[in-house]
Protein backbone atom coordinates (compact mmCIF):
# COMPACT_ATOMS: atom_id res chain seq x y z
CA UNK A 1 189.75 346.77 105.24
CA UNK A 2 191.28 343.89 102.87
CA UNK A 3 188.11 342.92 101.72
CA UNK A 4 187.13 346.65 101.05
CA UNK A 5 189.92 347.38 98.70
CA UNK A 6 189.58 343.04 97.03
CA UNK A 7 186.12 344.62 96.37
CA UNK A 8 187.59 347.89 94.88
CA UNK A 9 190.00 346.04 92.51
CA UNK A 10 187.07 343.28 91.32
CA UNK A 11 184.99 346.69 90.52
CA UNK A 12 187.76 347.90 88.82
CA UNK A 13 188.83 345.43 87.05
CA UNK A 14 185.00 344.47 85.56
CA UNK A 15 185.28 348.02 84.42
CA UNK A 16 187.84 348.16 82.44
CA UNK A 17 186.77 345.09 81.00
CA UNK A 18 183.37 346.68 80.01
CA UNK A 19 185.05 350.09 78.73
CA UNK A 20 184.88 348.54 74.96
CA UNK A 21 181.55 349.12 73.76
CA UNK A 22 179.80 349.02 70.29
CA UNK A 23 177.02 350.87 69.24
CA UNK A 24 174.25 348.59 69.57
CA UNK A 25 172.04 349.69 72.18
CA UNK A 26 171.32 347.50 74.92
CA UNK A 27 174.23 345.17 74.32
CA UNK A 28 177.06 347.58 74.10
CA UNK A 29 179.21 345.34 75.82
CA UNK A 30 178.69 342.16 74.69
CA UNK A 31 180.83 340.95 71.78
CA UNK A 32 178.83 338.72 69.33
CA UNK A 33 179.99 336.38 66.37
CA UNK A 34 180.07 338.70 63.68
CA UNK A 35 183.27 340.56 66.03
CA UNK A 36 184.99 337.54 67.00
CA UNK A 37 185.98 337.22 63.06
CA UNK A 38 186.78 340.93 63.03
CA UNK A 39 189.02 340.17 65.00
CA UNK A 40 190.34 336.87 63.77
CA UNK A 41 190.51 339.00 60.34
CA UNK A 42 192.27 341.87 61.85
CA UNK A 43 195.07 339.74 63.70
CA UNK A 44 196.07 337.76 60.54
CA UNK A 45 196.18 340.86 58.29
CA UNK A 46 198.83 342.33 60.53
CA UNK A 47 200.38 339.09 60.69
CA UNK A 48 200.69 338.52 56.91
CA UNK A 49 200.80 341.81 55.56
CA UNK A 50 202.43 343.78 58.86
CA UNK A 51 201.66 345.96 62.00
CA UNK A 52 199.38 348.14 61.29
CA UNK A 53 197.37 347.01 58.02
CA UNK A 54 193.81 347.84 58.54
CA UNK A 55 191.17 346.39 55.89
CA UNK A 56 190.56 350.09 54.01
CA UNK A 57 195.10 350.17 53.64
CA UNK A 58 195.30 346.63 52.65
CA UNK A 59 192.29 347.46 49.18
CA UNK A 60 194.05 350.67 48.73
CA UNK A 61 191.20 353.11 49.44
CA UNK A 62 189.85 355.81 51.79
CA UNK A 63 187.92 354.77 55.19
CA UNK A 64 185.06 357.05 53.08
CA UNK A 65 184.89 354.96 50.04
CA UNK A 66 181.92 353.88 48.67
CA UNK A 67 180.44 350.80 48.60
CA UNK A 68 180.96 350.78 44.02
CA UNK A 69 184.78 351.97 45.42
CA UNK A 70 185.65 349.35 47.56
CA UNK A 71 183.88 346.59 44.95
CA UNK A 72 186.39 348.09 42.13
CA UNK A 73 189.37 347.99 44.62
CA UNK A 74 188.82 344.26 45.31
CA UNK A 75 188.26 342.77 41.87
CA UNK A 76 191.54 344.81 41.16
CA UNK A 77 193.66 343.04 44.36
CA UNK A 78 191.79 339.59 43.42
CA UNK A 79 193.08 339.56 39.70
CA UNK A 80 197.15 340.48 41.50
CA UNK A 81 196.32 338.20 44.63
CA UNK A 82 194.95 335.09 42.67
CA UNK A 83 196.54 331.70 43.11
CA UNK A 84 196.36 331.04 39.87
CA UNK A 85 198.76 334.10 39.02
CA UNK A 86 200.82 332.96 42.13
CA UNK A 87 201.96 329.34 41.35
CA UNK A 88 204.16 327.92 44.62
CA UNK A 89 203.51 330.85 46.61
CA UNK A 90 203.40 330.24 50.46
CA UNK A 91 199.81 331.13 51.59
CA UNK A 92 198.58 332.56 48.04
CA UNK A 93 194.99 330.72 49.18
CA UNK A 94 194.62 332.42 52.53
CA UNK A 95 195.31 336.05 51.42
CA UNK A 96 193.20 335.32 48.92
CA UNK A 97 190.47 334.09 50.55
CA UNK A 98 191.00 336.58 53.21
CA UNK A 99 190.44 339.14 50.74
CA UNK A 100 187.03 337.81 49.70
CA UNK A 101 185.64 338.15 53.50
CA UNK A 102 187.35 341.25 54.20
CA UNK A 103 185.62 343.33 51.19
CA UNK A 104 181.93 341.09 51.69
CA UNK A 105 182.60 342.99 55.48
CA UNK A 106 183.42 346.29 54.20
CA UNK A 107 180.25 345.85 51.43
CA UNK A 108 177.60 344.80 53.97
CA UNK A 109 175.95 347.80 55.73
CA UNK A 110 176.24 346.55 59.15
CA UNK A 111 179.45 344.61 58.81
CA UNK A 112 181.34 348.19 57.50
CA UNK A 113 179.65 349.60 61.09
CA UNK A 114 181.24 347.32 62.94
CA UNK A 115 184.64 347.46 61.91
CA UNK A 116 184.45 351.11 61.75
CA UNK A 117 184.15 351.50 65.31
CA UNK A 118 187.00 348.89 66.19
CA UNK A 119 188.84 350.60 63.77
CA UNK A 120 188.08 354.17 65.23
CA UNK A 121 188.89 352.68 68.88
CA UNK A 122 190.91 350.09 68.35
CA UNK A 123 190.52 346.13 68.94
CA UNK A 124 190.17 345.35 72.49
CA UNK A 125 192.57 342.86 74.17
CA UNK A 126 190.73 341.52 76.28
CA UNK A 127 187.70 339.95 74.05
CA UNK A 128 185.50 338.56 76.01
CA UNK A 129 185.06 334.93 77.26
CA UNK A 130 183.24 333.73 74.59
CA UNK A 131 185.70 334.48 72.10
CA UNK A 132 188.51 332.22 73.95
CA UNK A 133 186.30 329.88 74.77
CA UNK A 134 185.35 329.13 70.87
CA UNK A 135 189.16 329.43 69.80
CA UNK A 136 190.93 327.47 72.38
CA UNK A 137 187.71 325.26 73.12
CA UNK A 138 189.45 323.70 76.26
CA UNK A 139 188.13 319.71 77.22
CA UNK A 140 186.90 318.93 80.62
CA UNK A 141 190.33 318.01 81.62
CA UNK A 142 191.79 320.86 81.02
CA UNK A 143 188.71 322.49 83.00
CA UNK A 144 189.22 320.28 85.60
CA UNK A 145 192.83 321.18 85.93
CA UNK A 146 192.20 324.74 85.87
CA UNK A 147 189.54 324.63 88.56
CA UNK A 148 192.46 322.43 91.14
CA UNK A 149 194.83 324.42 90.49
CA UNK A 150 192.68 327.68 91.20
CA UNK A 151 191.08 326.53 94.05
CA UNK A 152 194.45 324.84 95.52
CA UNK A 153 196.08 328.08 94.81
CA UNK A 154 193.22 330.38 96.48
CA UNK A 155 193.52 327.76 99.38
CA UNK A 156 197.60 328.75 99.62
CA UNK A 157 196.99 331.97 99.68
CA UNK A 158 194.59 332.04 102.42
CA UNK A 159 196.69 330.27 104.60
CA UNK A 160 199.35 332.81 104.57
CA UNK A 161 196.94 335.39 105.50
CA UNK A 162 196.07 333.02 108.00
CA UNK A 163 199.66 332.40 109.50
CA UNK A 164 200.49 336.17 109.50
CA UNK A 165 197.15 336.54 111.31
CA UNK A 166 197.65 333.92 113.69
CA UNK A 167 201.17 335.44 114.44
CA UNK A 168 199.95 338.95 115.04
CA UNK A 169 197.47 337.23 117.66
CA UNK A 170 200.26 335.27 119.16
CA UNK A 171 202.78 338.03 119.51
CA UNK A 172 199.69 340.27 121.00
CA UNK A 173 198.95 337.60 123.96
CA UNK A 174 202.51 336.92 124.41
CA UNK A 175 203.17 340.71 125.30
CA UNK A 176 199.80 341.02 127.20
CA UNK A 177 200.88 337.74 129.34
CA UNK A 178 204.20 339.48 130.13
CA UNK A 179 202.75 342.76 130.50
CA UNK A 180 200.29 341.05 133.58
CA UNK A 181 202.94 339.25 135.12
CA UNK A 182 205.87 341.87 134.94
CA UNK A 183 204.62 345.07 135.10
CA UNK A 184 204.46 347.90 132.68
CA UNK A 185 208.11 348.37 132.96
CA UNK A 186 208.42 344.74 131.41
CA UNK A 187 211.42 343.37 133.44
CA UNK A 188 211.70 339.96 133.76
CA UNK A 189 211.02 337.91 136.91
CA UNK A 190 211.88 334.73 138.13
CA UNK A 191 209.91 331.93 138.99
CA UNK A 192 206.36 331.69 137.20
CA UNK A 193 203.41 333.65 137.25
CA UNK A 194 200.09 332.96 136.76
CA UNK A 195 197.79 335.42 134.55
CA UNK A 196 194.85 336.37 132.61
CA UNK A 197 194.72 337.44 128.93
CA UNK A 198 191.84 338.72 127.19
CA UNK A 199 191.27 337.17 123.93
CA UNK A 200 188.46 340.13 122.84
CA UNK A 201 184.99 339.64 122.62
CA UNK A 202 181.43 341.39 123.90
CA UNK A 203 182.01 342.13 127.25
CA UNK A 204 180.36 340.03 129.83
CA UNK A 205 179.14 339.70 133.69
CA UNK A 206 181.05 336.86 135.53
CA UNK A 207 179.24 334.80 138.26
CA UNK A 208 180.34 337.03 140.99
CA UNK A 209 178.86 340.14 139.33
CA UNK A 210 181.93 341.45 138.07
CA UNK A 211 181.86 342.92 134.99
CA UNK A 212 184.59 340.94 132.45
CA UNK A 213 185.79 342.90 129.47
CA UNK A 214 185.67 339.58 127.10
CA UNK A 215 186.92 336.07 127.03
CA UNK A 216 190.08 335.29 128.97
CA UNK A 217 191.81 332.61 129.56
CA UNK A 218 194.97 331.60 131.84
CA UNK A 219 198.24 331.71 131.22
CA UNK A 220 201.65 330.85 132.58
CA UNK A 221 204.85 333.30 132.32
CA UNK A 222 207.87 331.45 133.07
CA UNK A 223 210.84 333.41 132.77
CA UNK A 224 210.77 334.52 128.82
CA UNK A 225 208.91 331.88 127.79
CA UNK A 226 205.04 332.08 128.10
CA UNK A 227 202.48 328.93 128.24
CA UNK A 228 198.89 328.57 127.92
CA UNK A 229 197.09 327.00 130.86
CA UNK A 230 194.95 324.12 130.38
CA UNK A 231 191.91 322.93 132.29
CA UNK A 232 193.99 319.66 133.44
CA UNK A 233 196.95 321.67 134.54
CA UNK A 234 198.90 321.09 131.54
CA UNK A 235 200.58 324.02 129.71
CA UNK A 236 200.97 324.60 126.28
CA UNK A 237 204.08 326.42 125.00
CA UNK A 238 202.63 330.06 122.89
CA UNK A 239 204.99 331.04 120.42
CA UNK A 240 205.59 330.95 116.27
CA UNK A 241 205.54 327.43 116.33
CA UNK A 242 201.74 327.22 117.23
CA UNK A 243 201.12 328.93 113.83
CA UNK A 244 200.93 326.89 111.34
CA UNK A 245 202.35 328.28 108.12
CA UNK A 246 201.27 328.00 104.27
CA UNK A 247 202.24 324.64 102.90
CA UNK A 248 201.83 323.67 99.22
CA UNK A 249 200.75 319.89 100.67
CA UNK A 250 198.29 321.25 103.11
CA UNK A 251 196.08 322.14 100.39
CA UNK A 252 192.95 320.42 99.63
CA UNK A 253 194.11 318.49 96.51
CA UNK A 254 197.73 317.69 97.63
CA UNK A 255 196.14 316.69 100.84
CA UNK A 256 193.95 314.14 99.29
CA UNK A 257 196.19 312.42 97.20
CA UNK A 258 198.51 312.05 100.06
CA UNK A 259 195.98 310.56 102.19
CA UNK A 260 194.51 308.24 99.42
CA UNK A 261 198.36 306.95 99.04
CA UNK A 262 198.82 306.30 102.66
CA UNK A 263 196.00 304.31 102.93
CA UNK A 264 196.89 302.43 100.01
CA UNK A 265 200.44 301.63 101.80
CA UNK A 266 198.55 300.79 104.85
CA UNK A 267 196.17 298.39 102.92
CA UNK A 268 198.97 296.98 101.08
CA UNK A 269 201.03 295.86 104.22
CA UNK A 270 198.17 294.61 106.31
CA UNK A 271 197.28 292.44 103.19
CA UNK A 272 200.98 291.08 103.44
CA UNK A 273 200.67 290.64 106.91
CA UNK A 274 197.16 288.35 106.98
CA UNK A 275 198.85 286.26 103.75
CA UNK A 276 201.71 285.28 106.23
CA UNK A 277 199.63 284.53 109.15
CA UNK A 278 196.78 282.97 107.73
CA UNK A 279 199.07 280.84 104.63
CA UNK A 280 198.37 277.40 107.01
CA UNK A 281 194.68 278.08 107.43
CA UNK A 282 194.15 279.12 104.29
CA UNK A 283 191.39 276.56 101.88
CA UNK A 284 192.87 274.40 100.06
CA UNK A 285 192.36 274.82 96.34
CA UNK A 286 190.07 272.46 94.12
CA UNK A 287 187.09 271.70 93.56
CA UNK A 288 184.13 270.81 96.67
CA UNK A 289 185.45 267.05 96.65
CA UNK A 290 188.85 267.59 96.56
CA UNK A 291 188.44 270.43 99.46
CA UNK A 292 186.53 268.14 101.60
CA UNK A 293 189.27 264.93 101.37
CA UNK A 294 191.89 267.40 101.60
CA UNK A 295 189.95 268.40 104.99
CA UNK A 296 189.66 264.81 106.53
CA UNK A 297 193.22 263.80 105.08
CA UNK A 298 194.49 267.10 107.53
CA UNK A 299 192.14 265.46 110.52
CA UNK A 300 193.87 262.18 110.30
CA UNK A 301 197.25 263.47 110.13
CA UNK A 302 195.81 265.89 113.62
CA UNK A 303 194.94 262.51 114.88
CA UNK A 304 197.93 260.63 114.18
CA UNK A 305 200.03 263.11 115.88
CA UNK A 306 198.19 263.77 119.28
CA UNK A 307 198.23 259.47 119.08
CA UNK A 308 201.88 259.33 118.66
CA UNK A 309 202.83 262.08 121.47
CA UNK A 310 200.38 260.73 123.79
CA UNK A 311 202.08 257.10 123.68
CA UNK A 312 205.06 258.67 123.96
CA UNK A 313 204.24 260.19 126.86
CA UNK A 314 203.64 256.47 128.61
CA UNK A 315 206.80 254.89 127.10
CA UNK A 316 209.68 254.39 129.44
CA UNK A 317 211.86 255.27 126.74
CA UNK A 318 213.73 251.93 126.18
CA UNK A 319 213.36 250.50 122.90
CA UNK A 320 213.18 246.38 123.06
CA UNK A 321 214.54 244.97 119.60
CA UNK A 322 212.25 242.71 117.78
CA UNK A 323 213.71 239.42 117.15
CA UNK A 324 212.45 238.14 113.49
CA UNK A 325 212.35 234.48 114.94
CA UNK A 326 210.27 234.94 118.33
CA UNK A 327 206.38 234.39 118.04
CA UNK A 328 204.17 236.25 120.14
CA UNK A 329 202.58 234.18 122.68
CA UNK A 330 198.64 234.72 123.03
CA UNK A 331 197.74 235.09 126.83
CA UNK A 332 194.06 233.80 127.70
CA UNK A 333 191.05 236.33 128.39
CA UNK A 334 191.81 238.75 131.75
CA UNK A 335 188.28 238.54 132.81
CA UNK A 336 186.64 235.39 134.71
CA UNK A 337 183.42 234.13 134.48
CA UNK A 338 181.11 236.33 137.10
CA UNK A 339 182.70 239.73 135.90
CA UNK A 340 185.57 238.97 137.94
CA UNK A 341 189.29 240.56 136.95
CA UNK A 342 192.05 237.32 137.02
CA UNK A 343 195.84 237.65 135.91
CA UNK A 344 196.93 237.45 132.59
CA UNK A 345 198.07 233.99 132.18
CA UNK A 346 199.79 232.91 129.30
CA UNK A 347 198.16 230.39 127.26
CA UNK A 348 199.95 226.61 126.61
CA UNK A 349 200.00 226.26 123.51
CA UNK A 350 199.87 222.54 122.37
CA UNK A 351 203.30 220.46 121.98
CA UNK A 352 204.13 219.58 118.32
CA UNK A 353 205.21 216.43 117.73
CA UNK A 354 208.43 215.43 115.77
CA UNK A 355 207.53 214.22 112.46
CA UNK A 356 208.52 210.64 111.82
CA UNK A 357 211.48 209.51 109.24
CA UNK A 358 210.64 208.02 106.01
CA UNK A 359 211.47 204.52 106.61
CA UNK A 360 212.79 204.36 103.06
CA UNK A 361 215.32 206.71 103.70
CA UNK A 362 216.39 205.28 107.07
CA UNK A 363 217.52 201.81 105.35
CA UNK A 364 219.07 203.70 102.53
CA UNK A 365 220.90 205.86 104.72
């Protein structure tokens, strides 16, 4: 029934739209150049010379007058309307040249027809398309603008018919459900029942034989509150809040700049999260050479440490201060001759002997 009486509107609005009409056979309807600056023309004489001031007023002669009429008529307004005459008057030039086109119209055969009938039936305000389009002459931005904010709006408007629909439904297998479980004097019971709802649909023949009158499905009346039964057992509360309602940022457009944003969050803080867990393993900067020392200089300094903790490991902790004046004594080989394993033994080292005194300085001591 809504889309019936859209229709009816559309049809009646494209009708009214077509009601101006020339007298030009097949293409009454169609407004062409040569109208577009009629009515340019006709909207800046009443702007400049006031409401009302139609091309035959404005010369000062009958909508009869001849062609030799309206010629005399101008030449007399171009001598009072000439810029020349009018020094420092504002817009002398445009009413002047204004005049010229208005009396070439009125002196051309097929121009005068034209004007006649607007000015028999008046200008149109709606006029056409095509004469907006080459006035305003909108970019594709502007375009592009236009078509979101149509289609976004067309998109908001559907979903309110859609939420009042989806309410009607709800409220419908709400009463149904407490209809079947209550009775048809609707008093509420205690505990909860277990029922059937028919959705609608083509009737159908169950597997038993029984004849259904559409598609049901189970339902749970609990007290008031009424729950839809799923195939797992679960139950889903039915009420307003399953609707969901007309929302500006539900729309397609809103919607995708929303999502594109979140995403760019998301991206942005796993980004921060790798930097701060892979800042140690990250390359090091440079050049191939430099990359590859930096590379072994981090393996030595790997090796160095597992070194260090592993000797500590074996230490028994006490520290045995080095004495600047104590040599190291050698100890000979641990292995005999044969392969066989023999005790350290510490090597002898050979005695020194005392240097002798200069006799020289034993006499003269």
């Amino acid at each position: 029934m809504k889309l019936v009486l859209w229709l009816c509107l559309l049809g009646l609005l494209v009708t009214s739209a077509l009601a101006w009409t020339k007298p030009t056979g097949l293409t009454d309807w169609i407004f062409v150049k040569e109208d577009h600056e009629i009515f340019d023309l006709v909207s800046a004489l009443e702007a400049s010379e006031g409401r009302g001031t139609t091309f035959y007023s404005w010369l000062d002669v009958s909508p009869t007058a001849s062609s030799q009429e309206i010629s005399r008529a101008y030449r007399k307004k171009s001598v009072y309307l000439h810029p020349d005459k009018n020094p420092g008057v504002k817009g002398a030039h445009d009413r002047f040249a204004r005049l010229g086109i208005i009396a070439q119209i009125l002196r051309n055969k097929e121009g005068r027809e034209r004007y006649d009938f607007f000015y028999k039936n008046g200008v149109p305000r709606w006029r056409g398309t095509g004469y907006y389009y080459s006035r305003y002459r909108p970019g594709i931005g502007s375009v592009l603008v236009f078509l979101v904010v149509l289609t976004s709006g067309v998109q908001y408007v559907v979903q309110g018919m859609n939420y009042k629909r989806d309410l009607a439904r709800i409220d419908r297998f709400v009463t149904e459900a407490r209809l079947a479980a209550w009775g048809a004097k609707m008093v509420p019971l205690e505990g909860k029942r277990k029922v059937r709802v028919n959705l609608g649909g083509r009737a159908y023949v169950d597997g038993d034989g029984n004849v259904v009158p559409g598609k049901q499905i189970d339902m749970v009346v609990e007290n008031n509150d009424v729950f839809i039964l799923e195939p797992d057992g679960s139950l889903l509360s039915l009420d307003s809040d399953a609707a969901s309602p007309a929302s500006i940022t539900s729309t397609w457009f809103i919607s995708l700049v929303l999502s594109a944003f979140r995403k760019k969050e998301e991206k942005q803080a796993n980004l921060v999260e790798d930097k701060d867990e892979d800042d140690v393993s990250q390359p090091p900067e440079g050049n191939k050479k430099q990359r590859k020392a930096a590379r072994k200089a981090k393996k030595r300094a790997e090796n160095d440490v597992d070194e260090s903790s592993s000797s500590e490991a074996f230490s028994s902790g006490v520290v045995t201060p080095i004495n600047s004046t104590s040599r190291t004594v050698p100890r000979g080989p641990t292995v005999m001759a044969g392969g066989r394993r023999r005790k350290g033994v510490p090597r002898k080292l050979p005695e020194k002997k005392p240097k002798e005194s200069d006799p020289t300085t034993t006499e003269t001591s």
